[in-house]
Protein backbone atom coordinates (compact mmCIF):
# COMPACT_ATOMS: atom_id res chain seq x y z
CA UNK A 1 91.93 108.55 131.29
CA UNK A 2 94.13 105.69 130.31
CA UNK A 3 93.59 106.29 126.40
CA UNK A 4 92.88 109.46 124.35
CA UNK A 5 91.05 109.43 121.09
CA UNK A 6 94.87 109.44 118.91
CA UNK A 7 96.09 107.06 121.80
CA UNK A 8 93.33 104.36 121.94
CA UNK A 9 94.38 100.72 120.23
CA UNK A 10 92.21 99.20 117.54
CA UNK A 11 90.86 96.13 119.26
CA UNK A 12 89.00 93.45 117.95
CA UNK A 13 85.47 91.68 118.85
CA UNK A 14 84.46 88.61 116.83
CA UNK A 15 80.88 87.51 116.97
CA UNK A 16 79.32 84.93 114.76
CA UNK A 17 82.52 84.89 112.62
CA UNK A 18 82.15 88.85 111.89
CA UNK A 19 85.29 90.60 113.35
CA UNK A 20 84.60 94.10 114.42
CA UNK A 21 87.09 96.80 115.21
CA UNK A 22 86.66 99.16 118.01
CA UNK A 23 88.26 101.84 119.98
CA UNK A 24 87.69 102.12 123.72
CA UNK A 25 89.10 105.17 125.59
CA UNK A 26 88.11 107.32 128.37
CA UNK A 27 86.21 107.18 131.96
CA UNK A 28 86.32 104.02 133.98
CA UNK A 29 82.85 104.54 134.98
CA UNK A 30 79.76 105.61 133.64
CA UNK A 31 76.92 104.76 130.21
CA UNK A 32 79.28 104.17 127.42
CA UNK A 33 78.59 106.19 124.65
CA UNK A 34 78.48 104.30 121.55
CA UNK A 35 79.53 106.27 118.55
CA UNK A 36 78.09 105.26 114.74
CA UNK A 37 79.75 106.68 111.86
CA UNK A 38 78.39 108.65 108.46
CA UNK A 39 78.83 107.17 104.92
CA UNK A 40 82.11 105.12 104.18
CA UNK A 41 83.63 106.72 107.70
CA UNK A 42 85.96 104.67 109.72
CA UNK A 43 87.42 105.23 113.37
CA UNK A 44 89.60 108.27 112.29
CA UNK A 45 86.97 110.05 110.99
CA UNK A 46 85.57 111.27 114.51
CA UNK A 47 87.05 115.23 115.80
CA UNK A 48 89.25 114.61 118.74
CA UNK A 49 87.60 117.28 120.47
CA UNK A 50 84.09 115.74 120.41
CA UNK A 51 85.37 112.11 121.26
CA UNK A 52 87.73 113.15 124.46
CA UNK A 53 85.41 115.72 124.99
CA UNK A 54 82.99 113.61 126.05
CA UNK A 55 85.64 110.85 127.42
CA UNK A 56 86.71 113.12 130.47
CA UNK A 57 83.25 112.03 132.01
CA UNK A 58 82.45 109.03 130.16
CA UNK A 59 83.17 105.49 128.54
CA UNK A 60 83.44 106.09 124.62
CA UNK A 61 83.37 103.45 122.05
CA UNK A 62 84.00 104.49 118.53
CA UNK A 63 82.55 101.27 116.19
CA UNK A 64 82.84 100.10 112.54
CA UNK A 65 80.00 98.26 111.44
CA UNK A 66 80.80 95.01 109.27
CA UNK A 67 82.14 95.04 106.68
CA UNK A 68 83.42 98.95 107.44
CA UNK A 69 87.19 100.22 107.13
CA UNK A 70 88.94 98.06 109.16
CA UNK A 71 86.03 95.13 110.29
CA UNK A 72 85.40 91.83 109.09
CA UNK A 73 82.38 90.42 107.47
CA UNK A 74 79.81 91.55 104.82
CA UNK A 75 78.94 95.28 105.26
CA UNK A 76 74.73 95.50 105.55
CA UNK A 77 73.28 97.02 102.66
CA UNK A 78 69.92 97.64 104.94
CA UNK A 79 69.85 99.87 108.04
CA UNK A 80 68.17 97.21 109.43
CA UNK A 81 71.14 94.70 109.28
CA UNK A 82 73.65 97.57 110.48
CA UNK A 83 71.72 97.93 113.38
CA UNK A 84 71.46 94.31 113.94
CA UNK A 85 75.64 94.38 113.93
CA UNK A 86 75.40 97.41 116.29
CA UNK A 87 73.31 94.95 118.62
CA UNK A 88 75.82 92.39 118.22
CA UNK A 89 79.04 94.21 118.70
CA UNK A 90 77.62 96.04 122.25
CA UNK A 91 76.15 93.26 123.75
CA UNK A 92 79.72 91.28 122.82
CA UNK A 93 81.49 94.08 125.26
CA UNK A 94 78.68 93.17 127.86
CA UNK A 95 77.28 96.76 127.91
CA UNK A 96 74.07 96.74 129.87
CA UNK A 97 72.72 100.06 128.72
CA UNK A 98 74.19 102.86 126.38
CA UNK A 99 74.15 105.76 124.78
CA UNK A 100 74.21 106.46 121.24
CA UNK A 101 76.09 108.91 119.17
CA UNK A 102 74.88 108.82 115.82
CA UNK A 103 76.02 110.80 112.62
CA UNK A 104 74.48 110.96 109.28
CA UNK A 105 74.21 107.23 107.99
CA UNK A 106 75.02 106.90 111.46
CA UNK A 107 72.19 108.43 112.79
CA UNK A 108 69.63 106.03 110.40
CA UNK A 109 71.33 102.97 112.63
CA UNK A 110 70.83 104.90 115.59
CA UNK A 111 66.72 105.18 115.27
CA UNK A 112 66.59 101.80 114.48
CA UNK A 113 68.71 100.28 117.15
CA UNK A 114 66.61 102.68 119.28
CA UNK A 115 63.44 101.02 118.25
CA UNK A 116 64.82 97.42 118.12
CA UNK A 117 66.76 97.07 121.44
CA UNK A 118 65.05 99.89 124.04
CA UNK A 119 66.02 97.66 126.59
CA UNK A 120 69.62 98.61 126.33
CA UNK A 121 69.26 101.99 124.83
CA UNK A 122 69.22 104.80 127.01
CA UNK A 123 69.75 107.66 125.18
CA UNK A 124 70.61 108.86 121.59
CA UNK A 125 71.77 112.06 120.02
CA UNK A 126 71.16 111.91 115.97
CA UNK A 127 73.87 113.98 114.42
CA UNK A 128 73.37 115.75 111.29
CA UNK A 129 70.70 113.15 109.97
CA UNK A 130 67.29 112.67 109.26
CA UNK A 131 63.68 111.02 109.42
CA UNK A 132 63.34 107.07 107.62
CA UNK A 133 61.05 108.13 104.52
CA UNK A 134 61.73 111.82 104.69
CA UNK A 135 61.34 113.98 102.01
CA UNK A 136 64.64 114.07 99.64
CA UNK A 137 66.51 111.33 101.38
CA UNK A 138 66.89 108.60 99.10
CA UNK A 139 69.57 110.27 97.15
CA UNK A 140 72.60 112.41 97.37
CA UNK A 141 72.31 115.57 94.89
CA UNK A 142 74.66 115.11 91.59
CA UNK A 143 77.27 117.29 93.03
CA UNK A 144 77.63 115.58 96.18
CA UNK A 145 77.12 111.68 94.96
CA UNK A 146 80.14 112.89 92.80
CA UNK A 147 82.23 113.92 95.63
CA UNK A 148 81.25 111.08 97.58
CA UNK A 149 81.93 108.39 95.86
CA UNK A 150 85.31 109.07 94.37
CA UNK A 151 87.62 106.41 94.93
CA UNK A 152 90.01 108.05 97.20
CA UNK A 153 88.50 110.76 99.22
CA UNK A 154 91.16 113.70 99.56
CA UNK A 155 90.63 116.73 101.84
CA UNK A 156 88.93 118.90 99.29
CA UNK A 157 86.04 117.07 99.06
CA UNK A 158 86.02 116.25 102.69
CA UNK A 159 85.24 120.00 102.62
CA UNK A 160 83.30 120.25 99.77
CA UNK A 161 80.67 117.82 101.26
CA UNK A 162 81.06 118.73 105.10
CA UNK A 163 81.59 122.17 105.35
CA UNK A 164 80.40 125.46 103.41
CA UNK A 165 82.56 127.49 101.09
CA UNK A 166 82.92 130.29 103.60
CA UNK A 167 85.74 131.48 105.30
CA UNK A 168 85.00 130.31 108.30
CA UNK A 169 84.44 127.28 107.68
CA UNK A 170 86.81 126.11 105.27
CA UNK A 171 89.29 126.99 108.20
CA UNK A 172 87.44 125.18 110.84
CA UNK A 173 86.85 122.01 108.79
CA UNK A 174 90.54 122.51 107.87
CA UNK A 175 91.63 122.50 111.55
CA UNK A 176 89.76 119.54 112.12
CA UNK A 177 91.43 117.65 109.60
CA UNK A 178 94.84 118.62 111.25
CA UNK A 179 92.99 117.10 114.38
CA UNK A 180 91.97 113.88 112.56
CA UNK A 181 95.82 113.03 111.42
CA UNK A 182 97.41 113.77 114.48
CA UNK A 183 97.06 110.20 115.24
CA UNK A 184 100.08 108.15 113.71
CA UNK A 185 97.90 104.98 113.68
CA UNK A 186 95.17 105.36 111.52
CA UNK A 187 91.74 103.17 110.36
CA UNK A 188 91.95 101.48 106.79
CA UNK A 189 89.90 102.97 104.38
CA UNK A 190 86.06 101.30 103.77
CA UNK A 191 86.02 99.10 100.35
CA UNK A 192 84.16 99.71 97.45
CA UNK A 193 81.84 97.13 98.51
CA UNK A 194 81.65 99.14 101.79
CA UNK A 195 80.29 102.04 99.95
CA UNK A 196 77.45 100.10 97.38
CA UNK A 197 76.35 98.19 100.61
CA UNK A 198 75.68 101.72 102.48
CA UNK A 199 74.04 103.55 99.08
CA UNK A 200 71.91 100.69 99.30
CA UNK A 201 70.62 101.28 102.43
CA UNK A 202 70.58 105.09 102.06
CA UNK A 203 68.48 104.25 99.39
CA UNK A 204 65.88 102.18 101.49
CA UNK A 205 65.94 104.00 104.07
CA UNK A 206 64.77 107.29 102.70
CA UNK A 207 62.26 105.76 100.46
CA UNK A 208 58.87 107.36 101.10
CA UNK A 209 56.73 104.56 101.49
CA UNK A 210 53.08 103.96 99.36
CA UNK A 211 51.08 103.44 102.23
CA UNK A 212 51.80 103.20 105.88
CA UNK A 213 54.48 105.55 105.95
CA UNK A 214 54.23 106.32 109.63
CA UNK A 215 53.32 102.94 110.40
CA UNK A 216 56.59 102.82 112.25
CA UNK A 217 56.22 106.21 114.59
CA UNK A 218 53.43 103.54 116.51
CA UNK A 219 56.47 101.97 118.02
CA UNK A 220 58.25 105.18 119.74
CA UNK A 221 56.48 105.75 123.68
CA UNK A 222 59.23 108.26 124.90
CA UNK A 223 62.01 109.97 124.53
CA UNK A 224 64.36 112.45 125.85
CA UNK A 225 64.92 116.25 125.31
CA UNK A 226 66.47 119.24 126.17
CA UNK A 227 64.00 120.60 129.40
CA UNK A 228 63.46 124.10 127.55
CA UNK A 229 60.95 123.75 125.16
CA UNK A 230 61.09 123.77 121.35
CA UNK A 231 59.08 127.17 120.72
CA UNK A 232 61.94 128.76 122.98
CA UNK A 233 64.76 127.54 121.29
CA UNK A 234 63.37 128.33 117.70
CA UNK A 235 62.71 131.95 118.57
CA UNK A 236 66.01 132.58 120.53
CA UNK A 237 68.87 134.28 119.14
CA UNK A 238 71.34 131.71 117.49
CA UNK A 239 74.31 132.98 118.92
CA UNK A 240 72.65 132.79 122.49
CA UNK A 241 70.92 129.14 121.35
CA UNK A 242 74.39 127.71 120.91
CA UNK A 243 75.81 128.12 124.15
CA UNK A 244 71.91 127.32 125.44
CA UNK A 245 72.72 124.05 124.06
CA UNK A 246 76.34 123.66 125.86
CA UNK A 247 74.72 124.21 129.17
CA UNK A 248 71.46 122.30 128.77
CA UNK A 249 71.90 119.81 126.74
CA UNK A 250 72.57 116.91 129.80
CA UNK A 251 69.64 118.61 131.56
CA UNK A 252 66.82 115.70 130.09
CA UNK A 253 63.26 115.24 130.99
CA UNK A 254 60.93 112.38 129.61
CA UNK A 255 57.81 113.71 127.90
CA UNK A 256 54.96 111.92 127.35
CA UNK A 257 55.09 112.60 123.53
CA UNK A 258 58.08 111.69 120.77
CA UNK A 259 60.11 114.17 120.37
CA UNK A 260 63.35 113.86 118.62
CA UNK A 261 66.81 116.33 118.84
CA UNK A 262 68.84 116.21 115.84
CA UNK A 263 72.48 118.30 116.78
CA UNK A 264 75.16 118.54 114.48
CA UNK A 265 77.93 119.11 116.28
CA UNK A 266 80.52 120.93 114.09
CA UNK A 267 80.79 125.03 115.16
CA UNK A 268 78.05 127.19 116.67
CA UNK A 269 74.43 127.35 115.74
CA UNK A 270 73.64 129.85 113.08
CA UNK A 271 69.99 129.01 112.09
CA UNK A 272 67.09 126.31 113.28
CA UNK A 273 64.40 124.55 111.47
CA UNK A 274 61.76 122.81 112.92
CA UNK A 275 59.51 120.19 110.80
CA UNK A 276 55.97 118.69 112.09
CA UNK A 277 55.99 115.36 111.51
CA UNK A 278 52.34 113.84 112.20
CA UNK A 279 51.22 116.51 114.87
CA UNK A 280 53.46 115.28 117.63
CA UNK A 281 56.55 114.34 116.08
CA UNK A 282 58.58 116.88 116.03
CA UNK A 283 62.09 117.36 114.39
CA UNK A 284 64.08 119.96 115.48
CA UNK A 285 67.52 120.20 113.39
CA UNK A 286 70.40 122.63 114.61
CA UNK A 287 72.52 123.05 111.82
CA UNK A 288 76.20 124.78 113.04
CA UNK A 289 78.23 127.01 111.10
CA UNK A 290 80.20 124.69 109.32
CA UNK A 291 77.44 122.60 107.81
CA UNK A 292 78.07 121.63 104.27
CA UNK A 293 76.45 119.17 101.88
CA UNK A 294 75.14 117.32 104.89
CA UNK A 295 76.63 113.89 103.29
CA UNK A 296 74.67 110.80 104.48
């Protein structure tokens, strides 16, 4: 690799007088893997070991949407339009296909770019997120929205809102924020307008719709899963489900039905919930150890 995740320059990529800021680093060859970011996160705000993790093998591209940290324009205060920059910005680098790596808010973006462009999307991992018009996802609970949205985030409620209280955790989310500074260049931080823009869209997105609320779901004709099925994982012991997960995970088969992996990838897995969603829409969330608030 040329570039590491704390070595990679911020470039630039201007399209239709929005500026975005990127980071490209890792393999030569291979599907770039287009990373999204979670509410009011910039480039920095990505663990080192997940980003040139995945670089040893792989093209990764970590993206601020307009308006975001350290890009120009007006940030989207719809998923809709972020996922309409997303479009922009990767077919501006001449990507033919991609993956997509998408976190929390991130994650929202992901789906849709996944339903707008699937001529370019390949494959998408949705990161600590959740369903448009799922149940308790139009707002953040008072604690959190507090934490949130203070004006300058500090490390405690970086902690507070991504990691539990526990022991554990508060060391590993504490290690990874000795990770995240260990780069001497760092992203901008997003605006206040950045922020109002994405509670916005938070907002619309988890809406539960009056009528028609899967409406949408019509649209999805495959996607792609872990091979072992999702009776095996639920009933496995999470200890053994985690490292499962490390070996299986690039193992993918198409199914004929939608199926949709949501991995958080912070720690091991202690516990897994599975929702039905309209008979054969399945959700299957993997929360790890050091899942906090689950901030969107």
């Amino acid at each position: 690799m040329l570039h590491t995740h704390s070595s990679a320059p911020t470039e630039f990529v201007t399209v239709n007088g929005v500026r975005y800021a990127y980071r490209r680093f890792g393999a030569a060859k291979g599907t770039p893997v287009v990373f999204l970011q979670h509410f009011r996160g910039g480039l920095d705000n990505w663990d080192p070991t997940i980003t040139n993790g995945l670089a040893k093998t792989r093209p990764v591209v970590l993206f601020n949407n307009a308006g975001v940290a350290s890009s120009g324009g007006e940030p989207a205060d719809t998923v809709e339009g972020m996922a309409a920059h997303a479009t922009r910005f990767i077919e501006a680098l001449g990507f033919e296909s991609v993956d997509i790596l998408g976190f929390s808010l991130g994650g929202f973006v992901a789906q849709q770019l996944a339903l707008d462009r699937p001529d370019f999307v390949r494959r998408v991992i949705l990161a600590g997120t959740g369903p448009q018009g799922g149940e308790g996802m139009a707002t953040f609970t008072p604690e959190v929205a507090q934490a949130a949205t203070r004006p300058e985030p500090t490390a405690e409620t970086f902690l507070f809102l991504f990691f539990t209280p526990s022991e554990t955790s508060q060391i590993a989310g504490k290690a990874f924020l000795k990770r995240r500074y260990e780069r001497t260049e760092q992203d901008v931080p997003s605006s206040a307008a950045a922020m109002e823009a994405q509670s916005a869209a938070i907002a619309a997105w988890g809406a539960v719709p009056q009528r028609g609320r899967y409406a949408r779901l019509e649209k999805i004709r495959q996607l792609q899963v872990p091979t072992e099925s999702f009776d095996r994982l639920v009933d496995r012991e999470p200890g053994g489900l985690g490292r499962d997960l490390e070996q299986n995970a690039t193992r993918l088969a198409k199914v004929d039905r939608t199926e949709i992996v949501a991995i958080l990838l912070f720690g091991r897995v202690s516990s897994v919930r599975t929702d039905q969603l309209l008979g054969h829409l399945r959700l299957l969330r993997i929360v790890g150890n050091t899942e906090g608030h689950m901030m969107y």
